[in-house]
C-alpha atoms as a PDB file:
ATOM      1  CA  UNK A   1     -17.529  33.796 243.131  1.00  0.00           C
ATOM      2  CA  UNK A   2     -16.083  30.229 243.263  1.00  0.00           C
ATOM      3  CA  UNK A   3     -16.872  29.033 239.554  1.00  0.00           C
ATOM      4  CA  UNK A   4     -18.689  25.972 241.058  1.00  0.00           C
ATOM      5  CA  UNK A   5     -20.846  25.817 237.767  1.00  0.00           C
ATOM      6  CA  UNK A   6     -17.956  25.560 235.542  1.00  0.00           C
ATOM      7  CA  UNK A   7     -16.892  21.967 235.211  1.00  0.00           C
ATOM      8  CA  UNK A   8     -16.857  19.015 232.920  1.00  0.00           C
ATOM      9  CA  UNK A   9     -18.739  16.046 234.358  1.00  0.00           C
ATOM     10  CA  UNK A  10     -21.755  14.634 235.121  1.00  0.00           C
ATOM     11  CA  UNK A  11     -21.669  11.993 237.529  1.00  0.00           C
ATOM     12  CA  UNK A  12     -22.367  12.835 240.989  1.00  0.00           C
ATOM     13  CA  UNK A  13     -19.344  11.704 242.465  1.00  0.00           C
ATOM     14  CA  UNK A  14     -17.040  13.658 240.391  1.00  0.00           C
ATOM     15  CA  UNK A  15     -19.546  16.952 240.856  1.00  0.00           C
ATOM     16  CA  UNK A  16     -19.995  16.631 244.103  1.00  0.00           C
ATOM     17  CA  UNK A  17     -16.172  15.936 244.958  1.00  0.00           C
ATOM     18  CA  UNK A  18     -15.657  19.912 242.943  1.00  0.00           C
ATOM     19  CA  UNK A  19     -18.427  21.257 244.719  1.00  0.00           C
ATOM     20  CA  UNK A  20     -16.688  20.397 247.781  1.00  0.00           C
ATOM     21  CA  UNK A  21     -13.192  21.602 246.670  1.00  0.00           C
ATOM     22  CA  UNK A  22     -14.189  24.530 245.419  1.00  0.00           C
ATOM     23  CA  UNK A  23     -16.247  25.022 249.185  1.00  0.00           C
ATOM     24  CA  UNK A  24     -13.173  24.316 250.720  1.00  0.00           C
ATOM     25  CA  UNK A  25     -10.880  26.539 249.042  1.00  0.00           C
ATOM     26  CA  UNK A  26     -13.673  29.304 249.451  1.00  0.00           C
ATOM     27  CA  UNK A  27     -13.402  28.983 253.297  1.00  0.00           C
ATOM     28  CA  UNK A  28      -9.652  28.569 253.554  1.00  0.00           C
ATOM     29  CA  UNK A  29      -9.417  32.179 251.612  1.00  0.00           C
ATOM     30  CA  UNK A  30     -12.507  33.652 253.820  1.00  0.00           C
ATOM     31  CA  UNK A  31     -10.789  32.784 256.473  1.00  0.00           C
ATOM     32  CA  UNK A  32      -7.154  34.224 255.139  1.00  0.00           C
ATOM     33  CA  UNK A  33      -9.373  37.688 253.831  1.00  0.00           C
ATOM     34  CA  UNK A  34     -10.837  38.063 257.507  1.00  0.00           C
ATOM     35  CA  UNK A  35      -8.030  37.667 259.173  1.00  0.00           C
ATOM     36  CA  UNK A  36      -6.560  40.328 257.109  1.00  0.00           C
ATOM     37  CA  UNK A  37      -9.666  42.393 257.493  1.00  0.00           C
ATOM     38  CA  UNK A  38      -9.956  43.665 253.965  1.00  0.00           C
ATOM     39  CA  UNK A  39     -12.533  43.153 251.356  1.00  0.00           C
ATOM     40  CA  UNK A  40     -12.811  40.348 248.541  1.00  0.00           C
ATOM     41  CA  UNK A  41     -11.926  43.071 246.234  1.00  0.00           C
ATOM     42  CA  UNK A  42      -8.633  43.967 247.864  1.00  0.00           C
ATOM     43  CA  UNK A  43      -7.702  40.106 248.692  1.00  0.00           C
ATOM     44  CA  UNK A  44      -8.754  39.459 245.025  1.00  0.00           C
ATOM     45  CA  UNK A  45      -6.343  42.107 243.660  1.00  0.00           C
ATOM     46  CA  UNK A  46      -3.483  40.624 246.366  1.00  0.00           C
ATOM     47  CA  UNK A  47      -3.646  37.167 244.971  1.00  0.00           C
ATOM     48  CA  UNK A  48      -3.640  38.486 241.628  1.00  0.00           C
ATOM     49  CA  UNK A  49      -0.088  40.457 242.205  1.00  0.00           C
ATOM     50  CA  UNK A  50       1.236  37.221 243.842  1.00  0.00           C
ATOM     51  CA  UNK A  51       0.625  34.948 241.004  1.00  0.00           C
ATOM     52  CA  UNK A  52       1.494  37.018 237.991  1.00  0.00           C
ATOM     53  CA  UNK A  53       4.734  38.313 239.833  1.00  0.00           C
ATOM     54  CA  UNK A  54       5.128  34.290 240.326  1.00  0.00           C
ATOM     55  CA  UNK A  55       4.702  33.263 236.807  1.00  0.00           C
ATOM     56  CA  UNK A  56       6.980  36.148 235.613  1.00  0.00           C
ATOM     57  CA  UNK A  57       9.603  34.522 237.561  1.00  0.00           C
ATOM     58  CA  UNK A  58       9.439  31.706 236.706  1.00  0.00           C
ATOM     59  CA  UNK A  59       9.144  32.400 232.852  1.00  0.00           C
ATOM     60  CA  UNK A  60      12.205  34.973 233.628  1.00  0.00           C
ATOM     61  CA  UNK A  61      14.491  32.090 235.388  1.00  0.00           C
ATOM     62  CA  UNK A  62      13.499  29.466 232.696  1.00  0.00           C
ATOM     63  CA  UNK A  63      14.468  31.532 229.857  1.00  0.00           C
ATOM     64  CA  UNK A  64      17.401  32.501 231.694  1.00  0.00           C
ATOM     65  CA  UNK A  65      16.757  36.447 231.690  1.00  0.00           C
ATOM     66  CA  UNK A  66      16.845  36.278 235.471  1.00  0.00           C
ATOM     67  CA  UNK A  67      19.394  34.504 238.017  1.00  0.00           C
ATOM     68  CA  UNK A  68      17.892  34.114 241.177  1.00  0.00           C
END
């Protein structure tokens, strides 16, 4: 689930220091799902709305089409 196995380098240093982002991030959002109490699925589909309502704002206020 955290695409730890998807990376570019192979120096341990560099590995380990993704390894151990990617760990981190996956307990700061285990700990944001619990508290929520609702599955991965649901939290997945959450974060999802967040950032592509995000990105469409920002797209919309950088072309202009939306004055916020």
């Amino acid at each position: 689930c955290c695409n730890i196995g998807n990376f570019f380098v192979r120096k341990r240093f560099p590995v380990l220091g993704h390894i151990s982002l990617a760990m981190r991030a996956f307990f700061i959002l285990e700990k944001i799902r619990i508290d929520k109490k609702i599955t991965w699925y649901e939290f997945r589909r959450e974060l999802n709305r967040i950032a592509v309502g995000n990105a469409i704002i920002s797209l919309c206020k950088e072309t202009g089409l939306l004055l916020i």
